[in-house]
Protein backbone atom coordinates (compact mmCIF):
# COMPACT_ATOMS: atom_id res chain seq x y z
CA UNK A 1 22.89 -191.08 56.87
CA UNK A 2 25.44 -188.69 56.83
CA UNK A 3 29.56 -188.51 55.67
CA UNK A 4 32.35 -186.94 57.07
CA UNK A 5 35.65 -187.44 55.35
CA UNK A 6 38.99 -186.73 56.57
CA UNK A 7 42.46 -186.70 54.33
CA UNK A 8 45.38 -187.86 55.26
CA UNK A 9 45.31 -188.88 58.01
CA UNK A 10 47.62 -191.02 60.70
CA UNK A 11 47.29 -194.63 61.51
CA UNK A 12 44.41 -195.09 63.59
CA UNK A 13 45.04 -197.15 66.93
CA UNK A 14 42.95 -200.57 67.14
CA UNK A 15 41.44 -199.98 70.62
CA UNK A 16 39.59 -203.66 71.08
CA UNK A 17 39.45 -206.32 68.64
CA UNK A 18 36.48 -207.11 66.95
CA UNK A 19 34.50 -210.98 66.74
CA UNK A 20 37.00 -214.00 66.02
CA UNK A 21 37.68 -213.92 62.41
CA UNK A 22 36.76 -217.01 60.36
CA UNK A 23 37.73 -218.57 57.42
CA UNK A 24 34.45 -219.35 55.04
CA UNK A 25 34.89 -222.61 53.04
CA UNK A 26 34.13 -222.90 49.25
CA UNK A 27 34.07 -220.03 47.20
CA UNK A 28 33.82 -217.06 49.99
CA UNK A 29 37.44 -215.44 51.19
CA UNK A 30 39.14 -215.61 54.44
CA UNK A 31 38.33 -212.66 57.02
CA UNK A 32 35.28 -211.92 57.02
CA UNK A 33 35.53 -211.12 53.44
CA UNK A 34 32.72 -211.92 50.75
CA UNK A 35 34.75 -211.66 48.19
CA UNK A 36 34.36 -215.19 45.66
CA UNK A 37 37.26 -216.83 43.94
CA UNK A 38 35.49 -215.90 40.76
CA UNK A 39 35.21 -212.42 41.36
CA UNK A 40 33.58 -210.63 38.67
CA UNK A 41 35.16 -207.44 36.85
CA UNK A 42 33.91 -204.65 36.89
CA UNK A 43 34.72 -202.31 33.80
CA UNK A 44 34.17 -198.21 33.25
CA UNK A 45 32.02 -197.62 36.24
CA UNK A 46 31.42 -193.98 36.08
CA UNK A 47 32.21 -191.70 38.64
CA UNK A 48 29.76 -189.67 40.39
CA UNK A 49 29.98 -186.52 42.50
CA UNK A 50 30.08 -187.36 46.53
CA UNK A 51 26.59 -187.04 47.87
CA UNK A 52 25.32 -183.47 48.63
CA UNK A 53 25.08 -184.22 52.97
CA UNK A 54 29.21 -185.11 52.65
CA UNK A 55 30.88 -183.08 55.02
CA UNK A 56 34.65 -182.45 54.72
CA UNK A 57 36.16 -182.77 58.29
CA UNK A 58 39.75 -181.55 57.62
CA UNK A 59 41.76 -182.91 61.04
CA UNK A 60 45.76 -182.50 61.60
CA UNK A 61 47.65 -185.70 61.98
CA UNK A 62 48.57 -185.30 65.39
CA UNK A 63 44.80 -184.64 66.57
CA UNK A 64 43.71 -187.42 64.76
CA UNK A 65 46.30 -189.57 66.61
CA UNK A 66 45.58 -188.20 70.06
CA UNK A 67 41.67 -188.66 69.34
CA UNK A 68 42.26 -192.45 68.01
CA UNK A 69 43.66 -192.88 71.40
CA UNK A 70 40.06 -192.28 72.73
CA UNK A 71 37.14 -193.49 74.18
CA UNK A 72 33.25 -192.79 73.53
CA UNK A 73 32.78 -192.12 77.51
CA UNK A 74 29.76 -190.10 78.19
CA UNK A 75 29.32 -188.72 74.71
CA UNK A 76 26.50 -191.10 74.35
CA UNK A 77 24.17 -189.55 76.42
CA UNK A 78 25.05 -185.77 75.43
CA UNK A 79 24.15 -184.98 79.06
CA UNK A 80 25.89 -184.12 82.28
CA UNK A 81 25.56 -186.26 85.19
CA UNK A 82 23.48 -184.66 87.63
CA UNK A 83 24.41 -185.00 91.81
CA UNK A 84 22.74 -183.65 94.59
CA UNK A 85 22.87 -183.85 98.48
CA UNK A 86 20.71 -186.83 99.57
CA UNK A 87 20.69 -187.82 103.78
CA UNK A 88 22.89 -190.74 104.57
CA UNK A 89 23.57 -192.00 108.13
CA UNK A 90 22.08 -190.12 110.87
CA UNK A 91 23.04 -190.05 114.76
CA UNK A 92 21.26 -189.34 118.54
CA UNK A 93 23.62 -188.37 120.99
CA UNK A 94 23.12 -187.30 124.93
CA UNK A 95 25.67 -184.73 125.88
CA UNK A 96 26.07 -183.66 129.26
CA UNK A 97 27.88 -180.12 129.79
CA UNK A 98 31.05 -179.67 128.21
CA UNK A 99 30.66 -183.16 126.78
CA UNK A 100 32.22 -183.92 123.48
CA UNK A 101 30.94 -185.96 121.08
CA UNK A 102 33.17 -187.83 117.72
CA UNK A 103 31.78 -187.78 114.28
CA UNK A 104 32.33 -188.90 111.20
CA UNK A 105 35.73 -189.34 109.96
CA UNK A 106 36.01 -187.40 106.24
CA UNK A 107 38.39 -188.60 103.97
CA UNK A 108 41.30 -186.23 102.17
CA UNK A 109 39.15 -183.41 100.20
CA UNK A 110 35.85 -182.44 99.14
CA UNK A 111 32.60 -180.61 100.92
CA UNK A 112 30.63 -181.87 103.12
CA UNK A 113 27.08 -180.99 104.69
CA UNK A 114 25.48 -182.32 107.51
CA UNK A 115 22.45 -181.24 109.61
CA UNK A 116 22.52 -180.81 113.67
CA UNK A 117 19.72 -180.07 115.87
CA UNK A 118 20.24 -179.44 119.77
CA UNK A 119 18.15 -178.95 122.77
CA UNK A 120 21.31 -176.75 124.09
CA UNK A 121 23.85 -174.32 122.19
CA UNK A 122 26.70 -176.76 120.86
CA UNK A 123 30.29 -176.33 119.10
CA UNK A 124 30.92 -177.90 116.08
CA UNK A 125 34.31 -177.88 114.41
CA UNK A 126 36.50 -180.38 112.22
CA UNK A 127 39.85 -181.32 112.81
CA UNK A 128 42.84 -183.88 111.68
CA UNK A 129 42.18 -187.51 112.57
CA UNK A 130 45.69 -188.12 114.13
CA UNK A 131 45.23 -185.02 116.23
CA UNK A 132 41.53 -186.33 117.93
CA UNK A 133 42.52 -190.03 118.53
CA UNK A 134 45.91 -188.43 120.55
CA UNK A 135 43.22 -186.20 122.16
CA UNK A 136 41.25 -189.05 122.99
CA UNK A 137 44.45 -190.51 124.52
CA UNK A 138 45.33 -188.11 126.56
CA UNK A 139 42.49 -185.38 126.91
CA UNK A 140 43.88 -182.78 128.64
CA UNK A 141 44.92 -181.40 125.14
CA UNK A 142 41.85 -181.09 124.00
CA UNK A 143 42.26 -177.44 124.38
CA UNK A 144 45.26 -177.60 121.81
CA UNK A 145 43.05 -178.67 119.16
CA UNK A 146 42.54 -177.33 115.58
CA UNK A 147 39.47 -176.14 115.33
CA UNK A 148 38.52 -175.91 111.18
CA UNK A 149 35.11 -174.66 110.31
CA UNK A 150 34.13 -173.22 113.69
CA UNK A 151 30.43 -172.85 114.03
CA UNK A 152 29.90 -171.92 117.75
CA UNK A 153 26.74 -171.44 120.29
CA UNK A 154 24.80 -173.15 117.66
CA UNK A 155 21.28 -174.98 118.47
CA UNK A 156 20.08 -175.91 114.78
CA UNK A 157 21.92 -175.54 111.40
CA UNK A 158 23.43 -176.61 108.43
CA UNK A 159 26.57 -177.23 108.95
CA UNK A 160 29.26 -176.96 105.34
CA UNK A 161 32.87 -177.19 104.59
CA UNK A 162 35.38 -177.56 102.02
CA UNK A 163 37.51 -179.98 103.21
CA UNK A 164 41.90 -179.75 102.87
CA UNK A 165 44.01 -182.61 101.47
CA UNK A 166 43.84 -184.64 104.78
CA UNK A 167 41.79 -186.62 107.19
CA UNK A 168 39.41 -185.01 109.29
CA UNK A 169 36.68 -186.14 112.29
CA UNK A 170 33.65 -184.13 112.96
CA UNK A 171 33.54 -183.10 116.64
CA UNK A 172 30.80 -181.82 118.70
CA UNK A 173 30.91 -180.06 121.80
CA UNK A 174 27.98 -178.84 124.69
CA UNK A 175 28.90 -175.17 125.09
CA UNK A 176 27.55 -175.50 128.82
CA UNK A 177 29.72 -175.12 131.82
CA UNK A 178 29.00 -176.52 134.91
CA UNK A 179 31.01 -176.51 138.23
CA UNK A 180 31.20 -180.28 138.13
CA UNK A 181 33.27 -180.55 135.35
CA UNK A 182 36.18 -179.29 136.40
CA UNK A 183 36.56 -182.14 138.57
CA UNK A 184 34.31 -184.73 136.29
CA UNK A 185 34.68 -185.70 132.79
CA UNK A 186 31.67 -186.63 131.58
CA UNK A 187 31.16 -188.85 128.02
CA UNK A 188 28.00 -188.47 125.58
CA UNK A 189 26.42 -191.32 124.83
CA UNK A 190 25.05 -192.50 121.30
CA UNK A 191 21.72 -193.57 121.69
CA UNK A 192 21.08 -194.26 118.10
CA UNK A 193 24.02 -194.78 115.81
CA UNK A 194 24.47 -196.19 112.24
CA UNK A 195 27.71 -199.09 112.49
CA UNK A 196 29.41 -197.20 109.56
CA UNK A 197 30.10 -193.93 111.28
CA UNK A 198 32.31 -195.82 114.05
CA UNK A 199 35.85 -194.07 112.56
CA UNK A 200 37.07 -193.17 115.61
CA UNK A 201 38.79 -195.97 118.33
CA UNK A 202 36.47 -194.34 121.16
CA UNK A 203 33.60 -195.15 118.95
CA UNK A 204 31.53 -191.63 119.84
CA UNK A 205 32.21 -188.99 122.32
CA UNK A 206 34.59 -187.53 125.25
CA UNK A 207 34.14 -185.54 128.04
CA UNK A 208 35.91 -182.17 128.69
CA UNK A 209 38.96 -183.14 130.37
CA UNK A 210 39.34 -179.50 132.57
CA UNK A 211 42.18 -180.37 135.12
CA UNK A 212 41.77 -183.75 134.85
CA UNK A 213 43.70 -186.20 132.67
CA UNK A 214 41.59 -189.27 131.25
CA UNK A 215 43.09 -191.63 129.51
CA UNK A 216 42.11 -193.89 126.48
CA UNK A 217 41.22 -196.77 128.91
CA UNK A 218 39.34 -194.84 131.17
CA UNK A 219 37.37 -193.93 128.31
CA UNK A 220 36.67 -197.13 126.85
CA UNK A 221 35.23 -198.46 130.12
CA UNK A 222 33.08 -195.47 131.21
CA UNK A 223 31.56 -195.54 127.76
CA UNK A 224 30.54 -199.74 127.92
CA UNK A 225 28.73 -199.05 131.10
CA UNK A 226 25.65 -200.34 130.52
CA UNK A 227 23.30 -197.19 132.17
CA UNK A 228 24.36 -193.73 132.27
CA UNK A 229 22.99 -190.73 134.60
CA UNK A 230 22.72 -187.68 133.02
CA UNK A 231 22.76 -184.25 135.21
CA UNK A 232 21.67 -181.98 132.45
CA UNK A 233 20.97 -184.16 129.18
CA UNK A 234 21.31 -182.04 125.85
CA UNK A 235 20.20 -184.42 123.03
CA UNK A 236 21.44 -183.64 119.64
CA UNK A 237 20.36 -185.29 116.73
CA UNK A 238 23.32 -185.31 113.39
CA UNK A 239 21.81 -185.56 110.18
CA UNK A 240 24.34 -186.78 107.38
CA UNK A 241 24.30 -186.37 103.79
CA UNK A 242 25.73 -188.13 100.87
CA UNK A 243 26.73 -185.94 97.25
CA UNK A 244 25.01 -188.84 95.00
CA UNK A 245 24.53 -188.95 91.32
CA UNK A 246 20.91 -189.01 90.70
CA UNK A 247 20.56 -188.97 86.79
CA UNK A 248 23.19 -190.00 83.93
CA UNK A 249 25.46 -191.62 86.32
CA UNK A 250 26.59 -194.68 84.12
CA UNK A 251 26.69 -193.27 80.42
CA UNK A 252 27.58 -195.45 77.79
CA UNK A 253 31.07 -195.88 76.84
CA UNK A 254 32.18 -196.67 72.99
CA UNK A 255 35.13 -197.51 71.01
CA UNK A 256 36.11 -197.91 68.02
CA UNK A 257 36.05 -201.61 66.95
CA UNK A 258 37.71 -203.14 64.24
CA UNK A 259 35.49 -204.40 61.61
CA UNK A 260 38.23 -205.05 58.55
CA UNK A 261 41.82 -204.77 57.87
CA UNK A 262 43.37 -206.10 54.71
CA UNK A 263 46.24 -205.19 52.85
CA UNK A 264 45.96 -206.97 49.45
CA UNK A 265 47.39 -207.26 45.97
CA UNK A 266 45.32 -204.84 43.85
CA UNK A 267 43.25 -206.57 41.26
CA UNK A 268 40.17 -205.31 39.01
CA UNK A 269 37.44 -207.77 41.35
CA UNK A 270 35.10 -206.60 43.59
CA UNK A 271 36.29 -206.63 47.16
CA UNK A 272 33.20 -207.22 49.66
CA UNK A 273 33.78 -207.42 53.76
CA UNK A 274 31.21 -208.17 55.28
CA UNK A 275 29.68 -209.19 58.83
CA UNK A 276 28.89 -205.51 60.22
CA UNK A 277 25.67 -204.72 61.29
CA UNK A 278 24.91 -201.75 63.60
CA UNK A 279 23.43 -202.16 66.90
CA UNK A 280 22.49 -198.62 67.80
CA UNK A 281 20.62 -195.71 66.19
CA UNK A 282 23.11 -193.03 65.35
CA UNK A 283 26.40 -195.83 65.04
CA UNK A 284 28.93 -194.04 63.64
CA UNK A 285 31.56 -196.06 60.99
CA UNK A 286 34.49 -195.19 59.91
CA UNK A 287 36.53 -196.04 56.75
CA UNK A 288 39.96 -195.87 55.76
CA UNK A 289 41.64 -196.63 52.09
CA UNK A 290 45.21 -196.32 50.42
CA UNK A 291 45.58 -197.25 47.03
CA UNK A 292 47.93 -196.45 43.74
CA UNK A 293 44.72 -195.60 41.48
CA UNK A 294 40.97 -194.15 42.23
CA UNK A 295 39.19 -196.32 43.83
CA UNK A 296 35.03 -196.81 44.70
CA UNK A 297 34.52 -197.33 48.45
CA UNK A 298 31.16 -197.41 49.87
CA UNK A 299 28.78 -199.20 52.03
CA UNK A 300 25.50 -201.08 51.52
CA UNK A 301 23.10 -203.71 52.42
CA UNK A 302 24.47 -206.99 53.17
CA UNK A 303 21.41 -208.17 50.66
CA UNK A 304 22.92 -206.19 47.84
CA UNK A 305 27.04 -206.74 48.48
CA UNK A 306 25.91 -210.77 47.73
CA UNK A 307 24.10 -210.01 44.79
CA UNK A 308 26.72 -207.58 43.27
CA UNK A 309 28.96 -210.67 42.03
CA UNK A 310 25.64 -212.44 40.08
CA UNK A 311 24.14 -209.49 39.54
CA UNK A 312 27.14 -206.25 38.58
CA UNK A 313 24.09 -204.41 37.10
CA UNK A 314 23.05 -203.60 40.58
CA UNK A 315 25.50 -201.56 41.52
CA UNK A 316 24.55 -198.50 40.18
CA UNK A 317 21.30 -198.25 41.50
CA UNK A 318 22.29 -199.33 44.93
CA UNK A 319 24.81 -196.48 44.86
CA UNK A 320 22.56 -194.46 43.78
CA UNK A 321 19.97 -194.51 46.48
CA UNK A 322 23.74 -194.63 49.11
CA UNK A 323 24.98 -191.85 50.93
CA UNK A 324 27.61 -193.44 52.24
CA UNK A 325 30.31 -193.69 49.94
CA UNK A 326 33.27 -192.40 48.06
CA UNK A 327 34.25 -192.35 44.05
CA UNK A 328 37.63 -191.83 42.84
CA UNK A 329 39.62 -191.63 46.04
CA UNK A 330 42.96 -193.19 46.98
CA UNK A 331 44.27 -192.14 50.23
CA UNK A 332 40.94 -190.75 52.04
CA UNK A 333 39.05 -191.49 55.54
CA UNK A 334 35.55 -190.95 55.71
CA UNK A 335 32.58 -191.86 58.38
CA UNK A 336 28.97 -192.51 58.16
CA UNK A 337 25.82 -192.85 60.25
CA UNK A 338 23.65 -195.81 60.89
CA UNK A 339 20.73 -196.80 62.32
CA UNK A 340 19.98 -200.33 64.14
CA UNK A 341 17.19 -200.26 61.59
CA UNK A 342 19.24 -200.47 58.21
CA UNK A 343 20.32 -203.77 59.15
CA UNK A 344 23.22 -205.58 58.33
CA UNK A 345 25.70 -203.99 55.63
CA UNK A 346 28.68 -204.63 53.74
CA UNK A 347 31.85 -202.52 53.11
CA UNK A 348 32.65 -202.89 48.59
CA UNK A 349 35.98 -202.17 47.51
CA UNK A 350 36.77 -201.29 43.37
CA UNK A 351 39.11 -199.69 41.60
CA UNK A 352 37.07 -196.96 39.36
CA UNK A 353 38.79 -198.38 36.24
CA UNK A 354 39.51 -201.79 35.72
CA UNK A 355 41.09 -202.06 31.97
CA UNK A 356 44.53 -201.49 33.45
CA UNK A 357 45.53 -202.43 37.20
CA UNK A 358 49.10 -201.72 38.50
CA UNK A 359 50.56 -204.65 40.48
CA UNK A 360 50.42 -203.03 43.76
CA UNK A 361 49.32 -203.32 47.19
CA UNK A 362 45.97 -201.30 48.08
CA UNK A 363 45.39 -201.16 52.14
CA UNK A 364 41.14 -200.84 53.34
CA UNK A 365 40.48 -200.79 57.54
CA UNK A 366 37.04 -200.45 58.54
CA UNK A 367 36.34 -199.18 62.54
CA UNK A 368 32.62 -198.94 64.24
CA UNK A 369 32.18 -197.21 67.29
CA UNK A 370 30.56 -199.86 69.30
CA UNK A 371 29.19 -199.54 73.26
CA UNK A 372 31.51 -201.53 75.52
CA UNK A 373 30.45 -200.76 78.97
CA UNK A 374 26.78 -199.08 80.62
CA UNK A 375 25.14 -200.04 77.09
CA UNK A 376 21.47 -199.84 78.59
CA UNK A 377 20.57 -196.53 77.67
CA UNK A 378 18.14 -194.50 79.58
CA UNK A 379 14.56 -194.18 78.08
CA UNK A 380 14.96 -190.38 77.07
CA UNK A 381 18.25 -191.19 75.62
CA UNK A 382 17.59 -194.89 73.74
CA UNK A 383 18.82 -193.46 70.62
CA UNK A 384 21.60 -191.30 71.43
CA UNK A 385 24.75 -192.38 70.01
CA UNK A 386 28.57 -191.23 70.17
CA UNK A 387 29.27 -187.84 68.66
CA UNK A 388 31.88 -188.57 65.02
CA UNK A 389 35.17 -188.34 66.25
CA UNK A 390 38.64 -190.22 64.36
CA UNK A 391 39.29 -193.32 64.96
């Protein structure tokens, strides 16, 4: 178990709310709070030095305010997520010569990679959405087209782009001429094609349109014909690929949870808060106190806080065999470690002498980082916890 302190520090910010508070009949306090009506005094308990593993963690105020504002996403793990290129949806397409044939549409941004295999050299080159459906309209622009990420006279390769802030379709092309189509527009035809790469309103692919005009119509009727001759058939087969996370791709997310907050009238009893318990090796706490004279602030076993008020000559020992705690402080925040092991525990509250207490307030808030969201940790990582940050 380990302690980090910091001073003076700024308000921390509650991030979620902790269990429904509840009021505890007879002699226990409101809140949470062990604390009995007849809490016992506590007189002269000596001060000790902070435990040898403390570790001062000195932090600005306006850090500490921008951290508290924070979540525990990803820290958990204390590794990267890990993506690679993995094949998605894959098409077979018949191209006559000079046919053209309508990918995928890419969204805005990003690199893609996709796989093509010919029997015959083929074109392949992306351009803007808007710009292919008006071609598909009206086809004798196609020659007006932007061609981005040219790869020509290609038979097999792996095709790669970056892709700009904007829409683009893939678009492939047979690089063969014949003297047919100058008077014939031929279409390609999809023989096998997965339903999700339909983006375009042809639905696949377009003939070269050289001094003839074919419009959308046309299109849509030559390509639901039911059998299609091919002169010269160049089948192409278009492999594509997905960027996928493969490993770490949900890591836990914490926050700080609220565990205690009490502003109080400062009296010589033992203050205990209970109802914490840690669900996760490595759970980091973290404490907060104000208060007009020194004060003893630590944390221990549940089984020993309800003791304390039978049995005061326990306290010593327990704190002795306790790392996580602080003697004579009054304005200090300080965090600790624990394991899902140590069990339930119990935030105690004192002031170091109690012969002569000032009517005043004293102010305690107790945080844990707790996992909100993706709490199944992987097996290699089962007892990886957040890294100590402020509250």
């Amino acid at each position: 178990m380990q302690v980090a302190i910091t001073e003076a520090v700024a308000q921390p910010q509650v991030l979620r709310g902790g269990g429904e508070t509840k009021a505890r009949t007879g002699w226990l306090c409101p809140f949470r709070y062990d604390t009995a009506r007849d809490d016992l005094s506590f007189r002269a308990i000596a001060p000790v030095f902070p435990p040898s593993n403390t570790v001062i963690t000195m932090k600005p105020t306006l850090v500490f305010a921008l951290l508290g504002t924070l979540v525990f996403a990803g820290t958990a793990s204390a590794q990267q997520r890990l993506f690679e290129w993995q094949p998605g949806n894959d098409e077979a397409v018949r191209l006559d010569p000079a046919n053209y044939h309508t990918g995928k549409t890419y969204a805005a941004g990003g690199g893609i990679q996709v796989d093509i295999e010919s029997q015959q050299p083929v074109t392949i080159f992306l351009t803007g959405e808007g710009e292919w459906n008006r071609a598909l309209q009206y086809p004798e622009t196609m020659g007006t087209l932007r061609m981005l990420c040219l790869r020509e006279h290609v038979v097999k390769t792996r095709y790669v782009c970056d892709l700009p802030a904007e829409p683009l379709t893939l678009v492939v092309r047979d690089d063969r001429g014949s003297p047919e189509s100058a008077a014939f527009a031929g279409l390609g035809e999809v023989l096998k094609r997965d339903s999700a790469v339909l983006n375009t309103p042809a639905g696949n692919a377009v003939g070269s349109a050289v001094g003839v005009g074919l419009g959308l119509a046309k299109i849509l009727k030559t390509e639901s014909s039911p059998t299609r001759h091919f002169m010269s058939p160049n089948d192409v087969h278009i492999q594509y690929f997905r960027w996928v996370c493969i490993s770490n791709c949900f890591p836990p997310e914490f926050r700080w949870i609220q565990q205690a907050k009490e502003k109080y009238e400062l009296t010589s009893f033992l203050k205990v808060y209970g109802g914490y318990a840690p669900d996760h090796d490595g759970e980091v706490i973290s404490i907060k106190i104000k208060a007009p004279v020194p004060m003893l602030v630590a944390v221990v076993p549940s089984s020993v806080a309800n003791q304390l008020h039978g049995k005061p000559e326990m306290l010593e020992p327990a704190l002795e065999k306790n790392s996580c705690q602080q003697r004579g402080v009054q304005s200090q925040t300080f965090q600790c470690t624990f394991n899902a092991a140590d069990g339930p525990q119990s935030l105690i509250v004192v002031p170091e002498e109690t012969g002569k207490v000032p009517h005043k307030k004293a102010e305690i808030e107790f945080f844990a980082s707790k996992c909100v969201e993706h709490c199944a940790l992987p097996a290699g990582n089962a007892n990886a916890s957040a890294e100590k940050v402020n509250p």
